[in-house]
C-alpha atoms as a PDB file:
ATOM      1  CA  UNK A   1      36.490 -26.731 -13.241  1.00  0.00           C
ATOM      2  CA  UNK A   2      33.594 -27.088 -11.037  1.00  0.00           C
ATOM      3  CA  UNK A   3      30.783 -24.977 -10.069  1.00  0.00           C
ATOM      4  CA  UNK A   4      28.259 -24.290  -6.484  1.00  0.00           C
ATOM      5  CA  UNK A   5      25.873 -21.656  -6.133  1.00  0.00           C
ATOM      6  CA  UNK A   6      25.359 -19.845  -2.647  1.00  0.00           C
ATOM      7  CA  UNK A   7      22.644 -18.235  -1.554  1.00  0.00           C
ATOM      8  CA  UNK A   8      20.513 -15.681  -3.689  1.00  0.00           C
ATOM      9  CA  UNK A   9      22.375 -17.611  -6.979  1.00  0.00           C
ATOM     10  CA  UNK A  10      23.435 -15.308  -9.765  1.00  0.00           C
ATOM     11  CA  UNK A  11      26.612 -15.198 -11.470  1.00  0.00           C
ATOM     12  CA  UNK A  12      28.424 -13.474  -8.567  1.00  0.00           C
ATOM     13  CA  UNK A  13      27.355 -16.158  -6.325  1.00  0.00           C
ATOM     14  CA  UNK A  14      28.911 -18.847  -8.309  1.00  0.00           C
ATOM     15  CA  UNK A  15      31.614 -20.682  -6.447  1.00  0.00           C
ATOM     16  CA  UNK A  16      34.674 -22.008  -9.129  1.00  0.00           C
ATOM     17  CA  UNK A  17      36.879 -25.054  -8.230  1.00  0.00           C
ATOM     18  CA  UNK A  18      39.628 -25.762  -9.868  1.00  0.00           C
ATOM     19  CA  UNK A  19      41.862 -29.478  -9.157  1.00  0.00           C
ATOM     20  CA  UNK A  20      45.215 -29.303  -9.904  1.00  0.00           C
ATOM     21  CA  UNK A  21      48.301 -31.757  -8.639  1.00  0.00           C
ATOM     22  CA  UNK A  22      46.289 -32.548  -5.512  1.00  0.00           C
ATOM     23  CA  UNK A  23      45.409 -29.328  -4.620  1.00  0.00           C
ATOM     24  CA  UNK A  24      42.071 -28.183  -4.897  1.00  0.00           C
ATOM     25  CA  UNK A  25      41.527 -23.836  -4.819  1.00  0.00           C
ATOM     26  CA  UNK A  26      38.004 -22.756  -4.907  1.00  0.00           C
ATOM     27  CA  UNK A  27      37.198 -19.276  -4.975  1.00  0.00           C
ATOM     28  CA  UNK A  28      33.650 -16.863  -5.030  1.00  0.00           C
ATOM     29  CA  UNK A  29      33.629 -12.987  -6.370  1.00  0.00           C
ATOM     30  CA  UNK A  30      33.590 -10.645  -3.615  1.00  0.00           C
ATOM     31  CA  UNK A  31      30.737  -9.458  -2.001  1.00  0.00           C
ATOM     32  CA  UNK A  32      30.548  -5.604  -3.029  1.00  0.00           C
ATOM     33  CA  UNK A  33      30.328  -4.467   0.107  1.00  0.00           C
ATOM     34  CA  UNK A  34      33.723  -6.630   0.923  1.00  0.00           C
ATOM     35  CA  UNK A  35      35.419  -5.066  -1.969  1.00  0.00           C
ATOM     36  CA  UNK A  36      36.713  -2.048  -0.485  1.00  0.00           C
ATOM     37  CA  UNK A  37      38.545  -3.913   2.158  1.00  0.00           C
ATOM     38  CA  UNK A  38      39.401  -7.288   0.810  1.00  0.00           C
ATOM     39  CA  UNK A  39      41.887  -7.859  -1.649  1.00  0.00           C
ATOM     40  CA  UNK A  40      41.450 -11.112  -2.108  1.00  0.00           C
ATOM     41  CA  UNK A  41      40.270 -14.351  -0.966  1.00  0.00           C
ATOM     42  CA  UNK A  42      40.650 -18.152  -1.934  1.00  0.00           C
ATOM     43  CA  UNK A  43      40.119 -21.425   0.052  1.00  0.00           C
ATOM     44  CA  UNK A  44      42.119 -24.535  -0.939  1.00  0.00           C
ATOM     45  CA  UNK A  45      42.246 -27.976   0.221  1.00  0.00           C
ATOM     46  CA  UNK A  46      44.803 -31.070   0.102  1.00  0.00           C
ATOM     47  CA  UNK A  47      46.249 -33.595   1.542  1.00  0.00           C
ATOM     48  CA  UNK A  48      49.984 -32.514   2.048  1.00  0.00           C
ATOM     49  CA  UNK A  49      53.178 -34.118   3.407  1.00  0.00           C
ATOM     50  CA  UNK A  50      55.075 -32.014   5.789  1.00  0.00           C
ATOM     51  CA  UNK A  51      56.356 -29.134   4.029  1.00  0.00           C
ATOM     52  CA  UNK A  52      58.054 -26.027   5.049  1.00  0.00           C
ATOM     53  CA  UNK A  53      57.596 -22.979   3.347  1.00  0.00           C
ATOM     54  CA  UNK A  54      58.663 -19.143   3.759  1.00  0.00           C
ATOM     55  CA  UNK A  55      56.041 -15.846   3.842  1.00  0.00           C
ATOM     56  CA  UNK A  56      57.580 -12.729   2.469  1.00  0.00           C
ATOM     57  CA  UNK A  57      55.835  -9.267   2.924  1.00  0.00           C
ATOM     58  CA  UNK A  58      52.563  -9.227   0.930  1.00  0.00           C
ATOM     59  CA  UNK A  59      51.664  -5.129   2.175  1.00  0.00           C
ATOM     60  CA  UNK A  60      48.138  -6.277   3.294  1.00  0.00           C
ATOM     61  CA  UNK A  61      46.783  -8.605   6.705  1.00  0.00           C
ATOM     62  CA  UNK A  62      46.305 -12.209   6.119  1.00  0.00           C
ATOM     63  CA  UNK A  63      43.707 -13.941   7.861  1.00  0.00           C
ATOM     64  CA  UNK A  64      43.970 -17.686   7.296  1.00  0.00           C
ATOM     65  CA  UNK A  65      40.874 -19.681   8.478  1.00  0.00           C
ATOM     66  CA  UNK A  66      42.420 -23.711   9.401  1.00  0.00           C
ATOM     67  CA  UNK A  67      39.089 -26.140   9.135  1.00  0.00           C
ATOM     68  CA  UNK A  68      41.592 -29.366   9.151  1.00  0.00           C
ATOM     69  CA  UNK A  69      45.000 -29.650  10.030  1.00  0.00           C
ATOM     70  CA  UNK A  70      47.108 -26.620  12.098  1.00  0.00           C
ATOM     71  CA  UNK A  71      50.205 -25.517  11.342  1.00  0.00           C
ATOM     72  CA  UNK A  72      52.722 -27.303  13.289  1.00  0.00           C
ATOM     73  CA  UNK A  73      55.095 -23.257  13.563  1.00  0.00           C
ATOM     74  CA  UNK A  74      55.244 -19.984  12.691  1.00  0.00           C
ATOM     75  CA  UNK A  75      58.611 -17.913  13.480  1.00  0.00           C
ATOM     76  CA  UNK A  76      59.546 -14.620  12.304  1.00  0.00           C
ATOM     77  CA  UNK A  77      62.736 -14.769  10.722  1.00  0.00           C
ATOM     78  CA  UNK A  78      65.519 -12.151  12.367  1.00  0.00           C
ATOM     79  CA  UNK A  79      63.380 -11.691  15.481  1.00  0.00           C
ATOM     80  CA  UNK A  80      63.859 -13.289  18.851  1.00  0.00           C
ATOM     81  CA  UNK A  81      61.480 -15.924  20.395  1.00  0.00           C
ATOM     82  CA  UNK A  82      60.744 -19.548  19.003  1.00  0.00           C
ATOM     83  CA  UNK A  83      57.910 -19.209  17.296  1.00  0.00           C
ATOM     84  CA  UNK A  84      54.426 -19.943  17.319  1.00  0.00           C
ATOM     85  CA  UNK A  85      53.986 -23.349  18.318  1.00  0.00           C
ATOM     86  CA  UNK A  86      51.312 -25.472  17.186  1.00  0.00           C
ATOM     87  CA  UNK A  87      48.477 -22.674  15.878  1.00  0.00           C
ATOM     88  CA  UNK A  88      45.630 -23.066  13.516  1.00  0.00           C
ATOM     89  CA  UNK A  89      43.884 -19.881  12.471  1.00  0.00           C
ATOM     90  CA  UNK A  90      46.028 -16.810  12.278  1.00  0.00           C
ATOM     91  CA  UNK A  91      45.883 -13.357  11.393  1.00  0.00           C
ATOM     92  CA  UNK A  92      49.527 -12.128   9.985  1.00  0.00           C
ATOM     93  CA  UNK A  93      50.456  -8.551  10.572  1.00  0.00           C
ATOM     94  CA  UNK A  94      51.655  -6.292   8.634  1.00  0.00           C
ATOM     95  CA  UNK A  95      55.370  -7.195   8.079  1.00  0.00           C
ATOM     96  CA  UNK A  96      58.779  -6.145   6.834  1.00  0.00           C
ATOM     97  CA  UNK A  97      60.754  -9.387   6.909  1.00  0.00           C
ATOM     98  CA  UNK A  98      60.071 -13.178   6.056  1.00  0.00           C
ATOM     99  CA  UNK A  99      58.763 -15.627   8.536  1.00  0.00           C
ATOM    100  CA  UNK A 100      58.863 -19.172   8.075  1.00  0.00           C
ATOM    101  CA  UNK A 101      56.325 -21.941   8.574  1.00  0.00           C
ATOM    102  CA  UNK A 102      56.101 -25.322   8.756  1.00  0.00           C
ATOM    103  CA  UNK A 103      53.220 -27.399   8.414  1.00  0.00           C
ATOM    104  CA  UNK A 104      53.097 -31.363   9.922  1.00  0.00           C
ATOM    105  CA  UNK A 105      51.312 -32.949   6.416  1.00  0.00           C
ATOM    106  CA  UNK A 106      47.654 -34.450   6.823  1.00  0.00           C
ATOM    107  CA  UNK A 107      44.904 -33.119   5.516  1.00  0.00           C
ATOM    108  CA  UNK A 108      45.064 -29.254   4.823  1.00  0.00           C
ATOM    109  CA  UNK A 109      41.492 -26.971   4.425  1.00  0.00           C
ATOM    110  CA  UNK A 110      42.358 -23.473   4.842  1.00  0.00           C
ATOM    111  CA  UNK A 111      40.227 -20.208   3.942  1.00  0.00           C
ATOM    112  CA  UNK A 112      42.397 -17.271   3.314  1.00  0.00           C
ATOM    113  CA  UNK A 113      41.950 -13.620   2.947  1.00  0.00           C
ATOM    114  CA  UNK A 114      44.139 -10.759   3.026  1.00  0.00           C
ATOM    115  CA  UNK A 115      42.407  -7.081   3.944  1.00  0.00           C
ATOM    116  CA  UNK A 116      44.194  -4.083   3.200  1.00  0.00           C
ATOM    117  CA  UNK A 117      45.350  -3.294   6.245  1.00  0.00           C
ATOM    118  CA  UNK A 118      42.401  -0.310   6.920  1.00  0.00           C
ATOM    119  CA  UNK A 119      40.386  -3.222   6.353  1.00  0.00           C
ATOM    120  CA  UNK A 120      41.580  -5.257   8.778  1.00  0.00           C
ATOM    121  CA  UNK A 121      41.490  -1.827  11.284  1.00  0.00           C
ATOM    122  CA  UNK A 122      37.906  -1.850  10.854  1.00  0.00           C
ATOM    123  CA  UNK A 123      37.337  -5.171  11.040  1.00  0.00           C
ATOM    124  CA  UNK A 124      39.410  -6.326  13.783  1.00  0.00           C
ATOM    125  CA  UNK A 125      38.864  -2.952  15.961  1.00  0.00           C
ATOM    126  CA  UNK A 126      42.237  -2.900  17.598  1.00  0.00           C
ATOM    127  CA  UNK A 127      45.485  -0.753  16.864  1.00  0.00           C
ATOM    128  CA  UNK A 128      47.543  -2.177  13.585  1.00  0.00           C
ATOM    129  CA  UNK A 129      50.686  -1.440  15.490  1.00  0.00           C
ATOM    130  CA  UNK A 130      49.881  -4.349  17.720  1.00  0.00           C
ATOM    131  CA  UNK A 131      49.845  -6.998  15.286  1.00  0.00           C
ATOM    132  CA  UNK A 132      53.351  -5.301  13.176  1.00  0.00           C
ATOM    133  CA  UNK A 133      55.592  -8.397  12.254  1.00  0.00           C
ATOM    134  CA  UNK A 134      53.212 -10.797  14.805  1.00  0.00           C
ATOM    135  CA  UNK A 135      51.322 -13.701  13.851  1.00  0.00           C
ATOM    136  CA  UNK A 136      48.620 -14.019  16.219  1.00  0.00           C
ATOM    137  CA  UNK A 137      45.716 -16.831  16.931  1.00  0.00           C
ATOM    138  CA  UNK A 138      42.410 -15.269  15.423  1.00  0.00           C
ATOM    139  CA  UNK A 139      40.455 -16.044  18.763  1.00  0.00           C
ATOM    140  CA  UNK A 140      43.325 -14.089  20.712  1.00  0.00           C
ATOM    141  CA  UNK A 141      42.004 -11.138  18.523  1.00  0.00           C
ATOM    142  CA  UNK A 142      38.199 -12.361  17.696  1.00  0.00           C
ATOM    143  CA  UNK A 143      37.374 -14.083  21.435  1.00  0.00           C
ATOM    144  CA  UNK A 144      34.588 -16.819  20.950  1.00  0.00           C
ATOM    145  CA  UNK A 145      33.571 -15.197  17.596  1.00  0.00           C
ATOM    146  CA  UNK A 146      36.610 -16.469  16.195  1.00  0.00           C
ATOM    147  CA  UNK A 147      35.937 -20.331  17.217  1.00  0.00           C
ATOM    148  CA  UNK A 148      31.820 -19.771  16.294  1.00  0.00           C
ATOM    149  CA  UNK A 149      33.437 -19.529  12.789  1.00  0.00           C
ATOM    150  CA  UNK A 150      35.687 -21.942  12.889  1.00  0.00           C
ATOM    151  CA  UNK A 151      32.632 -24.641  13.942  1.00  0.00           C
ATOM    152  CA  UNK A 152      30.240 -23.042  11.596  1.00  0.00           C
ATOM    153  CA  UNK A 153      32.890 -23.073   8.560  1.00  0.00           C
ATOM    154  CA  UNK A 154      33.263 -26.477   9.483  1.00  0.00           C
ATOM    155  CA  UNK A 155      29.469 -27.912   9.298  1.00  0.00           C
ATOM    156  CA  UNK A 156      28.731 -26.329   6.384  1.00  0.00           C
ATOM    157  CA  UNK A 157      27.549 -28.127   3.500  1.00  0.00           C
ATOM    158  CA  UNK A 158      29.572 -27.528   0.862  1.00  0.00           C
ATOM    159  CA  UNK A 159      31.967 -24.213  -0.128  1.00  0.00           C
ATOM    160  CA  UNK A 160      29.282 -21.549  -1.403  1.00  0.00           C
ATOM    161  CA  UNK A 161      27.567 -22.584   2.228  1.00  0.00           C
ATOM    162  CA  UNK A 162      30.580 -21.405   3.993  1.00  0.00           C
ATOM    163  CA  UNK A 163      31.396 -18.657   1.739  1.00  0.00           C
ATOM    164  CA  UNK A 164      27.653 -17.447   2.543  1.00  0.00           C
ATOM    165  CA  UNK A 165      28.512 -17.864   6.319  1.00  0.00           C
ATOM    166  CA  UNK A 166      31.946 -15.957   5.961  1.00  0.00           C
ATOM    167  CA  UNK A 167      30.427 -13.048   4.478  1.00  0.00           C
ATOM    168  CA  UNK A 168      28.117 -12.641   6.616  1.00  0.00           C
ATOM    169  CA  UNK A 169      30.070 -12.808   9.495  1.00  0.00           C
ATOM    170  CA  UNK A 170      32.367 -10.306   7.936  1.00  0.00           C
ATOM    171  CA  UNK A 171      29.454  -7.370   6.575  1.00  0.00           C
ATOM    172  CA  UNK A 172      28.421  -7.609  10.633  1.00  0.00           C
ATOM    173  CA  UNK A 173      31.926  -7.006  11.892  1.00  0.00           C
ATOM    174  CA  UNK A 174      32.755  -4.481   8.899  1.00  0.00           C
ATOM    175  CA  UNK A 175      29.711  -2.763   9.467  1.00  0.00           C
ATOM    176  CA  UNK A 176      30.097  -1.706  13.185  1.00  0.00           C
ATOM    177  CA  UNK A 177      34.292  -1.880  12.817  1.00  0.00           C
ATOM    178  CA  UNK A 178      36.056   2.317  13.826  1.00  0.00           C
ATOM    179  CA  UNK A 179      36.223   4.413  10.829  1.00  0.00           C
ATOM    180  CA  UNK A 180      40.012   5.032   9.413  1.00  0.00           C
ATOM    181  CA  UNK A 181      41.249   8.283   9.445  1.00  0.00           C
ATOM    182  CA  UNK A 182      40.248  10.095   5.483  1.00  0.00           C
ATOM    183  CA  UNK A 183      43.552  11.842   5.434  1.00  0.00           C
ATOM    184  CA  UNK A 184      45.243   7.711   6.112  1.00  0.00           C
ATOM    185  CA  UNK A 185      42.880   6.614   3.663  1.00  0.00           C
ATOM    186  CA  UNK A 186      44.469   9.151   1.193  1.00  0.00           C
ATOM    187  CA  UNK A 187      47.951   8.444   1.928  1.00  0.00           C
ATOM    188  CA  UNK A 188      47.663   4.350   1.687  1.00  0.00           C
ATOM    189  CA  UNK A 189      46.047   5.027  -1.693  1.00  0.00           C
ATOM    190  CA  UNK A 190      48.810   7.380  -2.789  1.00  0.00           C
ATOM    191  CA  UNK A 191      50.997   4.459  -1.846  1.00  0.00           C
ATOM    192  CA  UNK A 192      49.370   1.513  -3.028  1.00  0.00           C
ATOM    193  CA  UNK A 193      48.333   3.737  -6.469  1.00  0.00           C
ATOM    194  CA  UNK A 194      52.403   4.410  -7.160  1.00  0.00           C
ATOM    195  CA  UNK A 195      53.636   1.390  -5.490  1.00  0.00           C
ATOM    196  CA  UNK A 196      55.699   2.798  -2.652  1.00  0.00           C
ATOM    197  CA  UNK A 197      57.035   5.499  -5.136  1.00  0.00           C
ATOM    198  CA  UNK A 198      55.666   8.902  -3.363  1.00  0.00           C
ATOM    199  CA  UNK A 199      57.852  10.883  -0.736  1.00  0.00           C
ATOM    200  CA  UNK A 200      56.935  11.263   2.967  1.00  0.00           C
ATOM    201  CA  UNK A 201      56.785  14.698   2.564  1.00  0.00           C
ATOM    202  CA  UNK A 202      54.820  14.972  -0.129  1.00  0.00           C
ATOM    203  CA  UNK A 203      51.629  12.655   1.535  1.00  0.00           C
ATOM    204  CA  UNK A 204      52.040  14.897   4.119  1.00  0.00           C
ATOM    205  CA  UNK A 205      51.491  17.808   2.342  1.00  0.00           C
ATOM    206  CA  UNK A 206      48.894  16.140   0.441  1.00  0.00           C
ATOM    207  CA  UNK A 207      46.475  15.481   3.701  1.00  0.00           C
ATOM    208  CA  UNK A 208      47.384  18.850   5.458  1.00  0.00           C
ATOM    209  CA  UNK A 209      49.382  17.131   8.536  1.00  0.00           C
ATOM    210  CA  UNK A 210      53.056  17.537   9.725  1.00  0.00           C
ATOM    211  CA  UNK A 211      54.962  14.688   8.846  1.00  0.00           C
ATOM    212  CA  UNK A 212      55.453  13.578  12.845  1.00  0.00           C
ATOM    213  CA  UNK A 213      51.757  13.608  13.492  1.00  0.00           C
ATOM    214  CA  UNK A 214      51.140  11.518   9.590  1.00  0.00           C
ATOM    215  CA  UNK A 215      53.733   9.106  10.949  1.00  0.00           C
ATOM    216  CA  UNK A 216      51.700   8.111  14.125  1.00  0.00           C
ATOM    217  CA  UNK A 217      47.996   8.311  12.585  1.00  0.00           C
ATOM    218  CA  UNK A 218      49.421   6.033   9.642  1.00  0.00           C
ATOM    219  CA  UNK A 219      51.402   3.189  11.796  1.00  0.00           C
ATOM    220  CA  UNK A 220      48.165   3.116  14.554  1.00  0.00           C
ATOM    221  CA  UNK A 221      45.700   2.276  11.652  1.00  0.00           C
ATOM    222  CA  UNK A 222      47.913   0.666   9.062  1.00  0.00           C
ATOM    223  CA  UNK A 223      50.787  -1.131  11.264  1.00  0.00           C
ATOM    224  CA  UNK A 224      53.734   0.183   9.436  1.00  0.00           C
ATOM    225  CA  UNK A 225      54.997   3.722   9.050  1.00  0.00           C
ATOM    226  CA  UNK A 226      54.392   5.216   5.681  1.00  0.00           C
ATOM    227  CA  UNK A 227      58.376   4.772   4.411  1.00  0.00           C
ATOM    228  CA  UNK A 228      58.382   0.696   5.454  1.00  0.00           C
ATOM    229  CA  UNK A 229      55.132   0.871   3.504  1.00  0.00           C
ATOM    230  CA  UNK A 230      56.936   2.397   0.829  1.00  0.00           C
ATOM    231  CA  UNK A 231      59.388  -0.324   0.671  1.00  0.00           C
ATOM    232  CA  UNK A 232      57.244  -3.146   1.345  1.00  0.00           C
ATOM    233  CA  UNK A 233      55.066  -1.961  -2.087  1.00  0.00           C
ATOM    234  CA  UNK A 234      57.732  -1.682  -3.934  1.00  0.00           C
ATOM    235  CA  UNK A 235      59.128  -5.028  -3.062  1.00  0.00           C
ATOM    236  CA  UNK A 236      56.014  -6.813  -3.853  1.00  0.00           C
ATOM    237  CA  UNK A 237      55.959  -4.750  -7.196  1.00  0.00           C
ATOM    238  CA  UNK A 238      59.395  -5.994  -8.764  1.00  0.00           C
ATOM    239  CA  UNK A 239      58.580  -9.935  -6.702  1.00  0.00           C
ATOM    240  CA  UNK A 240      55.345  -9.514  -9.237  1.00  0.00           C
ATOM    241  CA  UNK A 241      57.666  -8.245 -12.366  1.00  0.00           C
ATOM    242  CA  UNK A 242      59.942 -11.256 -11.677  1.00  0.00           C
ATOM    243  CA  UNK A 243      57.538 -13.571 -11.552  1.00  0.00           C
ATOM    244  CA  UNK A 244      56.239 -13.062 -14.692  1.00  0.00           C
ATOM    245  CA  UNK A 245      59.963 -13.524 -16.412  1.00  0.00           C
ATOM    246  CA  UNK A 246      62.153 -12.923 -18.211  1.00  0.00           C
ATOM    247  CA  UNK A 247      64.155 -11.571 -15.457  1.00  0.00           C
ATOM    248  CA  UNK A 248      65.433  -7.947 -16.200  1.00  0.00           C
ATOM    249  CA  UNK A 249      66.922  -6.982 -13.003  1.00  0.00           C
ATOM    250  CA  UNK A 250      67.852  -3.684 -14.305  1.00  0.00           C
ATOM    251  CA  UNK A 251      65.244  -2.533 -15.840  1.00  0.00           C
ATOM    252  CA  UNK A 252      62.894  -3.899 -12.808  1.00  0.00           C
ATOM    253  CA  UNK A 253      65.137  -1.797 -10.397  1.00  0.00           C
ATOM    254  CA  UNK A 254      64.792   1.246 -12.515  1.00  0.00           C
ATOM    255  CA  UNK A 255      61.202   0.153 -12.776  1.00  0.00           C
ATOM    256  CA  UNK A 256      59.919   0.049  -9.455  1.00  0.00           C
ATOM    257  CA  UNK A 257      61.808   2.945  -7.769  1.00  0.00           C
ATOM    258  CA  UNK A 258      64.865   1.378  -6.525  1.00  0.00           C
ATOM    259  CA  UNK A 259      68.597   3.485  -7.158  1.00  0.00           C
ATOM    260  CA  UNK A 260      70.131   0.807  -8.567  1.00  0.00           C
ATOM    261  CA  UNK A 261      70.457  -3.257  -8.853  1.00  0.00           C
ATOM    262  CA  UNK A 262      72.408  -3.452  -5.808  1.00  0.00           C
ATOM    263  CA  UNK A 263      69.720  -1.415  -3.819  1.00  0.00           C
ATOM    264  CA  UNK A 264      67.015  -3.636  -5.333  1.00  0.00           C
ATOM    265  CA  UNK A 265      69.100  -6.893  -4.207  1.00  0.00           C
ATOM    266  CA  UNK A 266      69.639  -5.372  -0.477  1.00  0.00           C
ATOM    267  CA  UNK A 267      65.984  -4.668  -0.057  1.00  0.00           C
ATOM    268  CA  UNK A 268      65.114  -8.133  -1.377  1.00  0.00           C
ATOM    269  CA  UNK A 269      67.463  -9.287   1.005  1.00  0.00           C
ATOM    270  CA  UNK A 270      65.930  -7.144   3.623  1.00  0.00           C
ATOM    271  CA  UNK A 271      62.600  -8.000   3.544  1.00  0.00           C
ATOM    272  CA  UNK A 272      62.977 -11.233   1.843  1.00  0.00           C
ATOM    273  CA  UNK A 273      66.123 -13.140   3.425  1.00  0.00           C
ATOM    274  CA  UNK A 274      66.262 -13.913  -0.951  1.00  0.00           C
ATOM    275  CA  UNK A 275      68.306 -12.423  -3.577  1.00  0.00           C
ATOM    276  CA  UNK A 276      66.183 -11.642  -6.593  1.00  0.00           C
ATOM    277  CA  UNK A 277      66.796 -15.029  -8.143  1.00  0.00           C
ATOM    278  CA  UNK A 278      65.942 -17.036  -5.563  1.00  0.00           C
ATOM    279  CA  UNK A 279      62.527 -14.562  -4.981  1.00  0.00           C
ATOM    280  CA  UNK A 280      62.412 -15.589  -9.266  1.00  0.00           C
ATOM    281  CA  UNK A 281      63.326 -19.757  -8.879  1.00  0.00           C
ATOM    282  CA  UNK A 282      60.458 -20.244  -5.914  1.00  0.00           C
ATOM    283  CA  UNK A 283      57.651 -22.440  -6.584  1.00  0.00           C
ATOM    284  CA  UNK A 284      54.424 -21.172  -4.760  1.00  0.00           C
ATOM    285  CA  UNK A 285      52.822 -24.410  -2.854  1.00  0.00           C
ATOM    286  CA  UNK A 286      50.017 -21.926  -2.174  1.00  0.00           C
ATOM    287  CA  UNK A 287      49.744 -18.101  -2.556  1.00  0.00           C
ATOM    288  CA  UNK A 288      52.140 -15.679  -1.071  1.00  0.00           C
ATOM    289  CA  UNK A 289      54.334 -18.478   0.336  1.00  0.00           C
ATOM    290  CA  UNK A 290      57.432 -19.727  -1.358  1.00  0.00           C
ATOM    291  CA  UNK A 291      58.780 -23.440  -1.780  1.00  0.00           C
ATOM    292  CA  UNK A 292      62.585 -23.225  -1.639  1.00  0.00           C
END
């Protein structure tokens, strides 16, 4: 384990890297003014063979800063089109089904974060509906900012320099970024807080609007509509629970809100394109995609 100070030093400037099987992850605390809108962040580094891997719905926005090697395809699985094409940085959408990538091998040096997705609203300025189930170059969304990064990221001196230069770049944007609505703020934290487990009707009673009107405030600024959300959070809950084994299916499907086994296996299925087992089985190359 390995250690680089950024700016200002301190404990909470203290960058950790870790080596492990050629992969190298390196990660910083949070900024506290990034807290509220970051969930987490890690940058990792290898030199990979071409490997293919699949995304499953994670319930926040992924932006993945490339400083090597782009990915060689994104597609959306059970959605038309062919894909990406060759793409470096992306931001990922909001989803509710699995997309699949594939990545050319070479040398791989990647900075990812994943906002909550009122995060990402204020930091990317732009409708969440737009970028639903899309993954998207980050200077179609950021313009020249996005490649300024990118070249900055790249120069930097070692991993605390470009974490300094990341946050930074992020407080600007964050600070000037639209405001999300209170009453969405409310009902994503309802959510999140029960994992997908509270009725429509009842967040809608909670912030004072008519379910219709929650519906279209709550898909504008968080890219799904607050039942998907639902589903997606209580996915990700029982895809934790199985990870950590043994595998109880039934008491994870009683667990996490889900009728019965064979409801949690179709909405693995669903959002997945896994059963349970398979969700259980994967290896995780790096975090949030699945080796199968």
């Amino acid at each position: 384990m390995g250690r680089e100070v950024g700016r200002g030093g301190g404990p909470d400037r203290e960058v950790a890297l870790s080596d492990a099987d050629g992969l190298r992850r390196v990660t910083r605390p949070l900024h506290p003014a990034l807290r509220p809108y970051l969930c987490g962040r890690i940058g990792y580094s290898h030199l990979a063979p071409p490997y293919q891997v699949r995304m499953v719905p994670t319930g926040h926005v992924v932006v993945a800063v490339s400083l090597a090697e782009p990915f060689s395809q994104i597609r959306r699985l059970g959605m038309p089109g062919s894909g990406t094409g060759r793409i470096g940085s992306v931001v990922v959408g909001m989803e509710d089904r699995p997309a699949w990538c594939a990545h050319p091998g070479g040398r791989q040096e990647v900075i990812r974060l994943e906002f909550t997705p009122l995060g990402a609203y204020r930091l990317l300025a732009l409708p969440m509906r737009e970028l639903t189930n899309r993954v998207v170059g980050l200077d179609d969304v950021l313009g020249a900012e996005a490649r300024v990064l990118v070249e900055r990221l790249a120069a930097a001196s070692s991993w605390a320099a470009r974490f300094d230069v990341l946050d930074g770049m992020l407080l600007a944007r964050l600070r000037r970024g639209p405001e999300p609505a209170p009453e969405v703020g409310h009902a994503w934290r309802l959510l999140t807080g029960s994992a997908g487990a509270v009725s429509i009707t009842r967040l809608a009673d909670e912030v004072g609007w008519s379910r219709s009107y929650l519906v279209r405030r709550f898909t504008e600024q968080v890219g799904l509509t607050p039942k998907t959300s639902a589903r997606v959070l209580r996915f990700r809950r029982a895809a934790q629970l199985l990870a950590c084994g043994p595998v109880d299916l039934a008491g994870i499907a009683a667990g996490c809100g889900f009728y019965d086994q064979a409801h949690l296996t179709r909405e693995f299925r669903a959002l997945a394109g896994l059963t349970p087992g398979q969700v259980a089985s994967a290896t995780r190359p790096v975090d949030e995609a699945l080796a199968l």
